[in-house]
PDB file of N, CA and C in Angstrom:
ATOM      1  N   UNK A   1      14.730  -9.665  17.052  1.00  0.00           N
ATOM      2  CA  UNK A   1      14.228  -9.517  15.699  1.00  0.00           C
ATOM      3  C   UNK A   1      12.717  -9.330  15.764  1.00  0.00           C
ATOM      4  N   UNK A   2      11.730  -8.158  15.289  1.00  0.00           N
ATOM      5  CA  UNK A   2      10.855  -8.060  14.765  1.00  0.00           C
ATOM      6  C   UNK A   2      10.403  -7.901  13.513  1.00  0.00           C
ATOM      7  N   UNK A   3       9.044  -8.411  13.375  1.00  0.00           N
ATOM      8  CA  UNK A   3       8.377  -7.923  11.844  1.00  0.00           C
ATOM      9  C   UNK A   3       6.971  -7.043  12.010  1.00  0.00           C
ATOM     10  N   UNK A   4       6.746  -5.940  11.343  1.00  0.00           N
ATOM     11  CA  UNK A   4       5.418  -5.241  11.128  1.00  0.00           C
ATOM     12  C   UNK A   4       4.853  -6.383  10.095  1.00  0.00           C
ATOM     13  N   UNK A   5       3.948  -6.297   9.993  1.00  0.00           N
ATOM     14  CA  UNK A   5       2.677  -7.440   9.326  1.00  0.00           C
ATOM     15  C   UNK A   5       1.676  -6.717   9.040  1.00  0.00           C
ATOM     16  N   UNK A   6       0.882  -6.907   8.318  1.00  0.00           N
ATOM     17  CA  UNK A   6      -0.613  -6.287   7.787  1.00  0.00           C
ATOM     18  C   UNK A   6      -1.305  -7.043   7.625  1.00  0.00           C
ATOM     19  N   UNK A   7      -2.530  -7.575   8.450  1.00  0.00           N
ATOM     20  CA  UNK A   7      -3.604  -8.542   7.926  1.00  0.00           C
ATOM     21  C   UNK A   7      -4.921  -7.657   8.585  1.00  0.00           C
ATOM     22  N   UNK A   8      -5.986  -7.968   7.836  1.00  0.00           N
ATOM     23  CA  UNK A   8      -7.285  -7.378   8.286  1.00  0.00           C
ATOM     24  C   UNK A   8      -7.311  -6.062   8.493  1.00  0.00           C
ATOM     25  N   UNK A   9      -6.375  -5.420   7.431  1.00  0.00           N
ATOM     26  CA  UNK A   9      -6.711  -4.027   7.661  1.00  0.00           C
ATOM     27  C   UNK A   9      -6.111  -3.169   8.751  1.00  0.00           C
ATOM     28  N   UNK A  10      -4.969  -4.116   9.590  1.00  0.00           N
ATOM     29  CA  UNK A  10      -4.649  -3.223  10.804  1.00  0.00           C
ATOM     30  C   UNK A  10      -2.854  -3.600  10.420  1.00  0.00           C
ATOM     31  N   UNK A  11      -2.152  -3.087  10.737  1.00  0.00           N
ATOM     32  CA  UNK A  11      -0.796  -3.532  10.930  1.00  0.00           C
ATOM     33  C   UNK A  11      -0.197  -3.944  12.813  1.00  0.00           C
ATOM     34  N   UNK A  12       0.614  -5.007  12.885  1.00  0.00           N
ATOM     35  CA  UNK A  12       0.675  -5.488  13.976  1.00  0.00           C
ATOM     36  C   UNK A  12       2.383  -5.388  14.436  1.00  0.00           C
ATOM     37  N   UNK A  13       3.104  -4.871  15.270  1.00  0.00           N
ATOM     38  CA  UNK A  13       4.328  -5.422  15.576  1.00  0.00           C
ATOM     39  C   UNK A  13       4.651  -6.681  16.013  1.00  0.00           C
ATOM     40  N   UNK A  14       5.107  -7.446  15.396  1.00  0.00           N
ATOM     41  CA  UNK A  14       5.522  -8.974  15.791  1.00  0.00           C
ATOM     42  C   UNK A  14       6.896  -9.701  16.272  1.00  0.00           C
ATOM     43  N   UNK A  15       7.032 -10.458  17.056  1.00  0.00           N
ATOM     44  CA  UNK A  15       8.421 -10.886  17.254  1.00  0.00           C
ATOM     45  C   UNK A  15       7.883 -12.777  17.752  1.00  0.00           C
ATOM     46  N   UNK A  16       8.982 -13.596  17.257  1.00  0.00           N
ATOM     47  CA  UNK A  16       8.460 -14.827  17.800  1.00  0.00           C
ATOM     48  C   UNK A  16       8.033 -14.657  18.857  1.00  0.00           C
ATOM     49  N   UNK A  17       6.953 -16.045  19.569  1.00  0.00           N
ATOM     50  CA  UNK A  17       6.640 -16.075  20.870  1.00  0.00           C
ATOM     51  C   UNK A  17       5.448 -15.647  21.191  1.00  0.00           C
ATOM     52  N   UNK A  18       5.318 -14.497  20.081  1.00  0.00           N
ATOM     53  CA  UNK A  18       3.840 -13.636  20.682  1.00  0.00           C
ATOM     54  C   UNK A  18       2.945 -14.129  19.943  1.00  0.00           C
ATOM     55  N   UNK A  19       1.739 -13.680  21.073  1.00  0.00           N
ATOM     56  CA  UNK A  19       0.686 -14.334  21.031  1.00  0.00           C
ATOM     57  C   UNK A  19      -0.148 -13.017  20.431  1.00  0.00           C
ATOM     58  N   UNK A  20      -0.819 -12.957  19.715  1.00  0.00           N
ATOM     59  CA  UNK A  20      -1.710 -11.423  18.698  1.00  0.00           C
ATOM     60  C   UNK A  20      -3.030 -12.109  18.486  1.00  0.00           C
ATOM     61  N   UNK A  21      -4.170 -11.074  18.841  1.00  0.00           N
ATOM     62  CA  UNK A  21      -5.545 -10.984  18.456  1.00  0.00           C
ATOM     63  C   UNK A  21      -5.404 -10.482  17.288  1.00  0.00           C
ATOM     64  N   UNK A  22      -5.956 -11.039  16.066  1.00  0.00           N
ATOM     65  CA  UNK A  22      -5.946 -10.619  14.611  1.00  0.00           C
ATOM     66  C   UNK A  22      -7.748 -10.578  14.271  1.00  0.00           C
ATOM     67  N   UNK A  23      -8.011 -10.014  12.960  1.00  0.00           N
ATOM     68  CA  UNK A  23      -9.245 -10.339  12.764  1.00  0.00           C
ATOM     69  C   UNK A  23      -9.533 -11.532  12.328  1.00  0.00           C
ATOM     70  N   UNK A  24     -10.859 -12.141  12.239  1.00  0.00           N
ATOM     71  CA  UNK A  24     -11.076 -13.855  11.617  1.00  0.00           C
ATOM     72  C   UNK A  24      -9.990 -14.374  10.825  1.00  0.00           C
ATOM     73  N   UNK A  25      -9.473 -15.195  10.927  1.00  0.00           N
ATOM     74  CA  UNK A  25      -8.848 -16.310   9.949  1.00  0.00           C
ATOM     75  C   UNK A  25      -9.314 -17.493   9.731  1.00  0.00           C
ATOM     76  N   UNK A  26      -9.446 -17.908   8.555  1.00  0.00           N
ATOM     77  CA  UNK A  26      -9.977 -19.187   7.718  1.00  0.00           C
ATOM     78  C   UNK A  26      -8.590 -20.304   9.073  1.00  0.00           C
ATOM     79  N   UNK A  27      -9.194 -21.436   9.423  1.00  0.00           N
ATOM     80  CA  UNK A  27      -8.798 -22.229  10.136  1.00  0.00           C
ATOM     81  C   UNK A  27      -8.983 -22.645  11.633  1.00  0.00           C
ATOM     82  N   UNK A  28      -8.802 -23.816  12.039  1.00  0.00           N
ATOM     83  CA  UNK A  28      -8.919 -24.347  13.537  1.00  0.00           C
ATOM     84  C   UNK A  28      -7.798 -23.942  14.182  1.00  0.00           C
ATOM     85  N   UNK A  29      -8.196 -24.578  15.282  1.00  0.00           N
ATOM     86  CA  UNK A  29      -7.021 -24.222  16.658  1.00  0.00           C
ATOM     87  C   UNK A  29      -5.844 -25.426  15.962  1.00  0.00           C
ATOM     88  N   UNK A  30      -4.658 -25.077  16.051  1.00  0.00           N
ATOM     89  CA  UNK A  30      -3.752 -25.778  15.754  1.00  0.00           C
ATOM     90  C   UNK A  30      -2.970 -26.007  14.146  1.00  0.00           C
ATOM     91  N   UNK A  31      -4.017 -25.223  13.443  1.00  0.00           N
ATOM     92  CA  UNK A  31      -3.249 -25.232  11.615  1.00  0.00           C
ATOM     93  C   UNK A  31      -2.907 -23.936  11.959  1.00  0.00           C
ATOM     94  N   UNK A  32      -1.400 -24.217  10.535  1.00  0.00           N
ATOM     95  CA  UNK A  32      -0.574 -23.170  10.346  1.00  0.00           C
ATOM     96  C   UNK A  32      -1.279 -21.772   9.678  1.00  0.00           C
ATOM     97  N   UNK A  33      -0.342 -20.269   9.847  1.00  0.00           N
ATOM     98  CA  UNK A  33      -0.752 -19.496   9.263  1.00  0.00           C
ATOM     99  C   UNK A  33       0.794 -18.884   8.667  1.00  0.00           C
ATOM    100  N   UNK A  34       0.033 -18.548   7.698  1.00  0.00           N
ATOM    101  CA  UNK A  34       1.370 -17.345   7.141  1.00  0.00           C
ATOM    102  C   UNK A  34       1.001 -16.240   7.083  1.00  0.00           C
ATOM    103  N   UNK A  35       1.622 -15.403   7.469  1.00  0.00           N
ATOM    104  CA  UNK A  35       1.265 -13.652   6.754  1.00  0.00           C
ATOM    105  C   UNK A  35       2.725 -13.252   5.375  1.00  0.00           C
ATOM    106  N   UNK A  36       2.141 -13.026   4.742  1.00  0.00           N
ATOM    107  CA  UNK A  36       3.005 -12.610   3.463  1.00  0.00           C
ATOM    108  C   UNK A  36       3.031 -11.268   3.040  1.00  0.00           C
ATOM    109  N   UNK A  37       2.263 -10.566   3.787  1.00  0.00           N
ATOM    110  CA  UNK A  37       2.104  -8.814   3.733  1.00  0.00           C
ATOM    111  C   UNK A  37       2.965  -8.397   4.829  1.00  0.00           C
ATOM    112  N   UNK A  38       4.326  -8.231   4.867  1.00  0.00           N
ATOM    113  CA  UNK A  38       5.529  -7.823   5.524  1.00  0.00           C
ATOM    114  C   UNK A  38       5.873  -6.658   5.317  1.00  0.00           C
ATOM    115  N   UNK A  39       5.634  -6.129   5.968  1.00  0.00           N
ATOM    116  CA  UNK A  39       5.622  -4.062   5.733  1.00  0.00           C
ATOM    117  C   UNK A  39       7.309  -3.668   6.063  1.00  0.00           C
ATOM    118  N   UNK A  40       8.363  -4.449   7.343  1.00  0.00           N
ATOM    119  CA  UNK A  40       9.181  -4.268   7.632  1.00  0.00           C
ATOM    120  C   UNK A  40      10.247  -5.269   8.491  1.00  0.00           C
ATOM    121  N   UNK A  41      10.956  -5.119   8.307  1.00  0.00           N
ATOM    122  CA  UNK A  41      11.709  -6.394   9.656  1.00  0.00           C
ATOM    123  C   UNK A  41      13.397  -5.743   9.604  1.00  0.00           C
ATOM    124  N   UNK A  42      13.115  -5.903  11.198  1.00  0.00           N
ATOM    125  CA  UNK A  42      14.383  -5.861  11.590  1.00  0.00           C
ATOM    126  C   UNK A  42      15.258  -6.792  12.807  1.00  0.00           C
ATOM    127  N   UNK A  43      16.299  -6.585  12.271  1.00  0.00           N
ATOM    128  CA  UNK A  43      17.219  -7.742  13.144  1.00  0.00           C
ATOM    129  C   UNK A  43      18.545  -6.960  13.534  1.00  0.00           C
ATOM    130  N   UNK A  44      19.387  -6.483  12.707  1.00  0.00           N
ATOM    131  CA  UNK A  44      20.284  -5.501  13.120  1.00  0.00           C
ATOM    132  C   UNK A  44      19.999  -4.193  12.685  1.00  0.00           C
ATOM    133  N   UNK A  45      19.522  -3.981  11.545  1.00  0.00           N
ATOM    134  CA  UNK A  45      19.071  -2.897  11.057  1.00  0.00           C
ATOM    135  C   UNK A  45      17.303  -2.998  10.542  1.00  0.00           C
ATOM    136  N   UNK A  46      16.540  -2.413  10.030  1.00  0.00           N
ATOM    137  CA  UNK A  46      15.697  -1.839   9.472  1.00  0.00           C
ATOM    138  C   UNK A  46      15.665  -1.974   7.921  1.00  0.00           C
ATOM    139  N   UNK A  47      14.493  -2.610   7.597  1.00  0.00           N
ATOM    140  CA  UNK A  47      14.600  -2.682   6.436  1.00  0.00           C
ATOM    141  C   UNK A  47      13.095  -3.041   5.840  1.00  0.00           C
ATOM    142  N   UNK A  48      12.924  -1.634   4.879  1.00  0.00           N
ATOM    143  CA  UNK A  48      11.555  -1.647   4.371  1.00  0.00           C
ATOM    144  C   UNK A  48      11.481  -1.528   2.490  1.00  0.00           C
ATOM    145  N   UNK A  49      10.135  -1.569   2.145  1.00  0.00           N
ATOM    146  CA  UNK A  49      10.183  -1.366   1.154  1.00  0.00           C
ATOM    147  C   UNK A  49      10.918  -2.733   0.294  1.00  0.00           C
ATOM    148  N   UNK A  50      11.231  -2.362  -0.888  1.00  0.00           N
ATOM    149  CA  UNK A  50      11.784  -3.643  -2.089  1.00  0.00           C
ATOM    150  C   UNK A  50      12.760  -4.581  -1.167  1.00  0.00           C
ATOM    151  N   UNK A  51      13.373  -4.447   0.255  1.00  0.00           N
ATOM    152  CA  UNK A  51      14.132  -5.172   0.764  1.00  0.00           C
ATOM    153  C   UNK A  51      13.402  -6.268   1.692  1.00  0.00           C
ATOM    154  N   UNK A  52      12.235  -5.963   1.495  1.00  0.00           N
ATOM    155  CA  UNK A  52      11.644  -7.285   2.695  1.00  0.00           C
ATOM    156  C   UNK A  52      10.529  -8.116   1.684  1.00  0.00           C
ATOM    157  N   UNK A  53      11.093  -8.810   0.246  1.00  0.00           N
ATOM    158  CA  UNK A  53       9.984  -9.288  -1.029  1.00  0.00           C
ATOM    159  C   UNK A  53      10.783 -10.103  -0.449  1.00  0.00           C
ATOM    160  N   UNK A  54       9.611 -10.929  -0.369  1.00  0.00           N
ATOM    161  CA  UNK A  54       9.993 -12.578  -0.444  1.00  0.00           C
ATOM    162  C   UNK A  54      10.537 -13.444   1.322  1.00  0.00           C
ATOM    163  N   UNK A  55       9.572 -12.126   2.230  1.00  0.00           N
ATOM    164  CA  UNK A  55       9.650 -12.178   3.984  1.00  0.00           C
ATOM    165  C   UNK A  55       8.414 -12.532   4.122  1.00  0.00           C
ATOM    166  N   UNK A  56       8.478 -14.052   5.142  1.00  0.00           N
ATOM    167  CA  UNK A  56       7.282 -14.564   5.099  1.00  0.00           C
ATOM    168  C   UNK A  56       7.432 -14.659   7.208  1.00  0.00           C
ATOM    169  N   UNK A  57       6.079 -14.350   7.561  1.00  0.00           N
ATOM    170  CA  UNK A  57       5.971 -14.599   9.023  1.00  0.00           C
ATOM    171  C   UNK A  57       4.936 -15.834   9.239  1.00  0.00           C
ATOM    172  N   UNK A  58       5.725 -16.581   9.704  1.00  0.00           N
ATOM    173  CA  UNK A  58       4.600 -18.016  10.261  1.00  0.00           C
ATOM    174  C   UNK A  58       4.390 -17.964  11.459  1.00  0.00           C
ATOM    175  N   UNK A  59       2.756 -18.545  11.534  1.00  0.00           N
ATOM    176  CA  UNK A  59       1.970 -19.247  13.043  1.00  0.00           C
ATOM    177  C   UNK A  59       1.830 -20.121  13.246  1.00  0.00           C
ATOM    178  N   UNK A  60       0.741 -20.445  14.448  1.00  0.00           N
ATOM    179  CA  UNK A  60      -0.127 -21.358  14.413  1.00  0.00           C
ATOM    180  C   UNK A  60      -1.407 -20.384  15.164  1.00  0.00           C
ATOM    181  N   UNK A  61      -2.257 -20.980  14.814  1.00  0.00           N
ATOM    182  CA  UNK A  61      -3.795 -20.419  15.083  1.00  0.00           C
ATOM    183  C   UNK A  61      -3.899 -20.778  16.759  1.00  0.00           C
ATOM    184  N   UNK A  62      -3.869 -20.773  17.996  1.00  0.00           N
ATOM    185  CA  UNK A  62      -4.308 -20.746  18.773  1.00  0.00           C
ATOM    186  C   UNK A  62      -5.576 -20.852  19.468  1.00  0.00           C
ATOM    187  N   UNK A  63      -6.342 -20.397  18.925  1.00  0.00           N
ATOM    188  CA  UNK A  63      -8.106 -20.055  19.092  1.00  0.00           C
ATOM    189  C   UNK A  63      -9.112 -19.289  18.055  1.00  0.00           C
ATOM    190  N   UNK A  64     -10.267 -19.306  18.379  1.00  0.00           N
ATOM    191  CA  UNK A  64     -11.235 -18.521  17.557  1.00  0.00           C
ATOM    192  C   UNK A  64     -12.397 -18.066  18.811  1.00  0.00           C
ATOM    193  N   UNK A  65     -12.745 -16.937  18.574  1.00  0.00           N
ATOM    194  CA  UNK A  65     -13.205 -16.548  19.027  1.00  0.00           C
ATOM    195  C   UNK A  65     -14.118 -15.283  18.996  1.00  0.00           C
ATOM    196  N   UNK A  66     -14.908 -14.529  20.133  1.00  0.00           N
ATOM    197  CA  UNK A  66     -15.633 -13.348  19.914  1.00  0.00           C
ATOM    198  C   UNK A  66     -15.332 -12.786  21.086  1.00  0.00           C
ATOM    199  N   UNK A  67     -15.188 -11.491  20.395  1.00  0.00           N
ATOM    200  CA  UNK A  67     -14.771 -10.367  22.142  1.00  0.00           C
ATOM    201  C   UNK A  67     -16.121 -10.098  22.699  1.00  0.00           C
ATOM    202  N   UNK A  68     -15.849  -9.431  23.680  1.00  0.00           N
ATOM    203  CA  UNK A  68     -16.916  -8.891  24.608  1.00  0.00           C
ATOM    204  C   UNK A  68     -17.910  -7.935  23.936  1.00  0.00           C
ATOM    205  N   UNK A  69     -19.245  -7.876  24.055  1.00  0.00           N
ATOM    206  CA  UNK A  69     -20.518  -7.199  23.633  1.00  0.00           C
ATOM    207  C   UNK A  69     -20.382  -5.904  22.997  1.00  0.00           C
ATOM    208  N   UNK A  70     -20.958  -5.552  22.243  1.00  0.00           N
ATOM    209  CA  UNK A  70     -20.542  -3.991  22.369  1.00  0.00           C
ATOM    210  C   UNK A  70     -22.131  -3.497  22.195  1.00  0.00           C
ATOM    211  N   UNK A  71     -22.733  -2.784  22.643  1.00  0.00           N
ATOM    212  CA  UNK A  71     -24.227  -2.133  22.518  1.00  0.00           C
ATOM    213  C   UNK A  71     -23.919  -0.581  21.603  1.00  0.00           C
ATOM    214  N   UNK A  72     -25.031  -0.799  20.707  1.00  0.00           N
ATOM    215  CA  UNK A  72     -25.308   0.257  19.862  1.00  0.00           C
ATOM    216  C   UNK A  72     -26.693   0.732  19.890  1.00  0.00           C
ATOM    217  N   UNK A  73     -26.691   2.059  20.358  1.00  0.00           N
ATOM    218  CA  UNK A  73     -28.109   2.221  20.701  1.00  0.00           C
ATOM    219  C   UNK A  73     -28.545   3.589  20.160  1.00  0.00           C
ATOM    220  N   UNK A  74     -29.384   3.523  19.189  1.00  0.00           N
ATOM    221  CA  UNK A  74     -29.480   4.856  18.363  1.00  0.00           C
ATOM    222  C   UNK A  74     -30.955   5.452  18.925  1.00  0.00           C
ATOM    223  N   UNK A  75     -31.175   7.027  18.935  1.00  0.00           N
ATOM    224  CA  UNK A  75     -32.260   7.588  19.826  1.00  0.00           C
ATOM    225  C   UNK A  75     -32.228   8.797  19.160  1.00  0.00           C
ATOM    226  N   UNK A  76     -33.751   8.961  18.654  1.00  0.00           N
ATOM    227  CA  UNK A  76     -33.982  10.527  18.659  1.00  0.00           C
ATOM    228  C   UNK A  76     -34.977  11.209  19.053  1.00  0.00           C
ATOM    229  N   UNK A  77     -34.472  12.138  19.785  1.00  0.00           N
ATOM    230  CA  UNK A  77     -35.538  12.833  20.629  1.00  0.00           C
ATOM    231  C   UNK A  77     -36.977  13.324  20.091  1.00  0.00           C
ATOM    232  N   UNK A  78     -38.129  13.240  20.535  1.00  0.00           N
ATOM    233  CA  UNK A  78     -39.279  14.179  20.585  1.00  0.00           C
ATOM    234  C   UNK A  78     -40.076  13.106  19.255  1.00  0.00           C
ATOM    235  N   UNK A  79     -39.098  11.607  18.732  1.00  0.00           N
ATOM    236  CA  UNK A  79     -39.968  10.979  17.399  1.00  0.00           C
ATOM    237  C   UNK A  79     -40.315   9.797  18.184  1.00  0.00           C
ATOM    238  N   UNK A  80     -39.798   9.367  19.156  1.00  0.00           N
ATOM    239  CA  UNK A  80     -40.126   8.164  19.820  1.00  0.00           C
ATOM    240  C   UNK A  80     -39.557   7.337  18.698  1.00  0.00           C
ATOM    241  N   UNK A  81     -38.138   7.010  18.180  1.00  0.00           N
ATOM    242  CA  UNK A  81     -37.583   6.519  17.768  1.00  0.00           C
ATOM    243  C   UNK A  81     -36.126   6.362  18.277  1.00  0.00           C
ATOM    244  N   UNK A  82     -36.254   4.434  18.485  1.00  0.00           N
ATOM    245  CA  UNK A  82     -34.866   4.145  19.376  1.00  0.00           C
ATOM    246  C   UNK A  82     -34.614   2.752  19.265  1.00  0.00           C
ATOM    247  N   UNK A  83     -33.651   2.667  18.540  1.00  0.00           N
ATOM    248  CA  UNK A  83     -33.405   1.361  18.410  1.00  0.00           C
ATOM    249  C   UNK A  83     -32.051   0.525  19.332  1.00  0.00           C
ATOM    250  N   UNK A  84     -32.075  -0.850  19.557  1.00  0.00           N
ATOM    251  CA  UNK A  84     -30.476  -1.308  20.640  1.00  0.00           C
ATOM    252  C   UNK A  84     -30.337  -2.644  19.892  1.00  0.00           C
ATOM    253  N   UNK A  85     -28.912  -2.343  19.558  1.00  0.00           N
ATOM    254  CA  UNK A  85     -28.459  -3.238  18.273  1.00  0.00           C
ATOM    255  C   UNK A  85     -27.133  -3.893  19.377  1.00  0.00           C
ATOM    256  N   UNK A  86     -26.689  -5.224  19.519  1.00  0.00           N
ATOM    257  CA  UNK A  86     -25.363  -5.497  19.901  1.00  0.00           C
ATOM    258  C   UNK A  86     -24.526  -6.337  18.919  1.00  0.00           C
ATOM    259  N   UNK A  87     -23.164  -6.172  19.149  1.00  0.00           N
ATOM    260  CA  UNK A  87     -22.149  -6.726  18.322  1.00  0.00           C
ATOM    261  C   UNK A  87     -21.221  -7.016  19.152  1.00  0.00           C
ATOM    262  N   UNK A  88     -20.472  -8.349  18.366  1.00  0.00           N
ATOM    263  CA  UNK A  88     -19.543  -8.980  18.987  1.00  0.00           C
ATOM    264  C   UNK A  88     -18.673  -9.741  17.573  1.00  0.00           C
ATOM    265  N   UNK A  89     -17.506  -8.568  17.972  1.00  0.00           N
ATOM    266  CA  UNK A  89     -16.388  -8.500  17.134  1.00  0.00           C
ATOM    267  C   UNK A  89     -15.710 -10.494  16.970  1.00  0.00           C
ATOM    268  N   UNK A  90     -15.659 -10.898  15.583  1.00  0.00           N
ATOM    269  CA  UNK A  90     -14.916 -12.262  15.566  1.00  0.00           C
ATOM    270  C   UNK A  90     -13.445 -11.423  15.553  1.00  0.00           C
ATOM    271  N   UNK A  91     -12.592 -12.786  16.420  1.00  0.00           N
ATOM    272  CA  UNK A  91     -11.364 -12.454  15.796  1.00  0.00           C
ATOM    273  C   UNK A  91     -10.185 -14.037  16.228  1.00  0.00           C
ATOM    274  N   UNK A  92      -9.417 -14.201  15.945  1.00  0.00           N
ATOM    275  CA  UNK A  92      -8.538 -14.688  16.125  1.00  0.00           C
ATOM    276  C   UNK A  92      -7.471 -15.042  16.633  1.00  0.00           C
ATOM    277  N   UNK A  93      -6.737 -16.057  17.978  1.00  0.00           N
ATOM    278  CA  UNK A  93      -5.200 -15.871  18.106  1.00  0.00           C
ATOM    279  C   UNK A  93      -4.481 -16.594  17.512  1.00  0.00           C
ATOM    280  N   UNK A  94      -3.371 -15.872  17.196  1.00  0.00           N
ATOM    281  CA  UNK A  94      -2.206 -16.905  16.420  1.00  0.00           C
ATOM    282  C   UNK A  94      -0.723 -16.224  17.195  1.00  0.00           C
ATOM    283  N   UNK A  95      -0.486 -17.038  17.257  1.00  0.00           N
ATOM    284  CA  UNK A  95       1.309 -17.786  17.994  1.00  0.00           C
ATOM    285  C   UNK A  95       2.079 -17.283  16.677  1.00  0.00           C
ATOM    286  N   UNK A  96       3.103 -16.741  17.305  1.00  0.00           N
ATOM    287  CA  UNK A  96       4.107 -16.526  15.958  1.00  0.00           C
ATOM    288  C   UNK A  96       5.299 -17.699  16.109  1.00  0.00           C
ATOM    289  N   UNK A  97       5.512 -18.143  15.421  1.00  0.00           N
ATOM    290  CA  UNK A  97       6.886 -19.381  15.596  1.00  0.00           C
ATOM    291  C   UNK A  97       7.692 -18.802  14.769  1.00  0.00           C
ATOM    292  N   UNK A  98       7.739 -18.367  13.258  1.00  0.00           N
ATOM    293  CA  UNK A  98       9.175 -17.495  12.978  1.00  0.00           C
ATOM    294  C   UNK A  98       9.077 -16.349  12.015  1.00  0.00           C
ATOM    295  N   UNK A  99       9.845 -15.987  11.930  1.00  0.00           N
ATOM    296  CA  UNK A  99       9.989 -14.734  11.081  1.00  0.00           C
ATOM    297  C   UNK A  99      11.059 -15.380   9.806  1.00  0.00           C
ATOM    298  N   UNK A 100      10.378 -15.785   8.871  1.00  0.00           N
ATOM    299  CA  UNK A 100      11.399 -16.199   8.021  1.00  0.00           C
ATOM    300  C   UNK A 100      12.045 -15.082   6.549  1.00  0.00           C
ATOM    301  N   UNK A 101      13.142 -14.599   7.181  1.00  0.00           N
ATOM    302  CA  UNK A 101      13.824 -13.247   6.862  1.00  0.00           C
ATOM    303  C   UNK A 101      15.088 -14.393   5.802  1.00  0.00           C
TER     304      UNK A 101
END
C-alpha cells in the first residue's frame, strides 16, 4: 500500500516505514505528524480524486535539520561587480507509521 502526499509544495510517494526529507515542519524529534493533503492511495487498486476525502497519512518527526551549503555567486563582467551569497536549505525527517485509508 502506498500514498502520494503534498506538503511544502512538492508531492512525495509514501508507503509505511519510510523515512522522507520534507520541507520545515513545526515540531521536535519525536511528536506526531499528519499530512491531510492525500493526492492518491493505493492498496489493490488506485484511487484519486473525491475517493481519497477523509485519507489521513501519519508520522513521527525524526529530526530537523539543514542540508549541505549551496554557494550563490553573482558576477558581472568589465563593472567590478560580484557578490557570494550561501544557503542552507531547512528541512525535515519524518517516519511514516500509517496510511490511514
Amino acid at each position: 500500500m502506498y500514498a502520494i502526499i503534498a506538503t511544502g509544495g512538492k508531492q512525495y510517494k509514501v508507503s509505511e516505514g519510510d523515512v522522507i526529507s520534507v520541507e520545515k515542519l513545526e515540531g521536535e524529534a519525536g511528536s506526531a505528524v499528519t499530512f491531510d493533503r492525500v493526492i492518491a492511495v493505493s492498496d489493490e487498486t488506485l484511487k484519486v480524486g473525491g475517493d481519497v476525502a477523509g485519507v489521513t497519512v501519519s508520522g513521527t518527526v525524526v529530526e530537523q535539520g539543514r542540508g549541505r551549503k549551496i554557494i550563490v555567486y553573482k558576477y558581472k563582467s568589465k563593472t567590478g561587480y560580484h557578490k557570494k551569497n550561501g544557503h542552507r536549505q531547512a528541512y525535515t525527517k519524518v517516519k511514516i507509521d500509517k496510511i490511514n485509508a
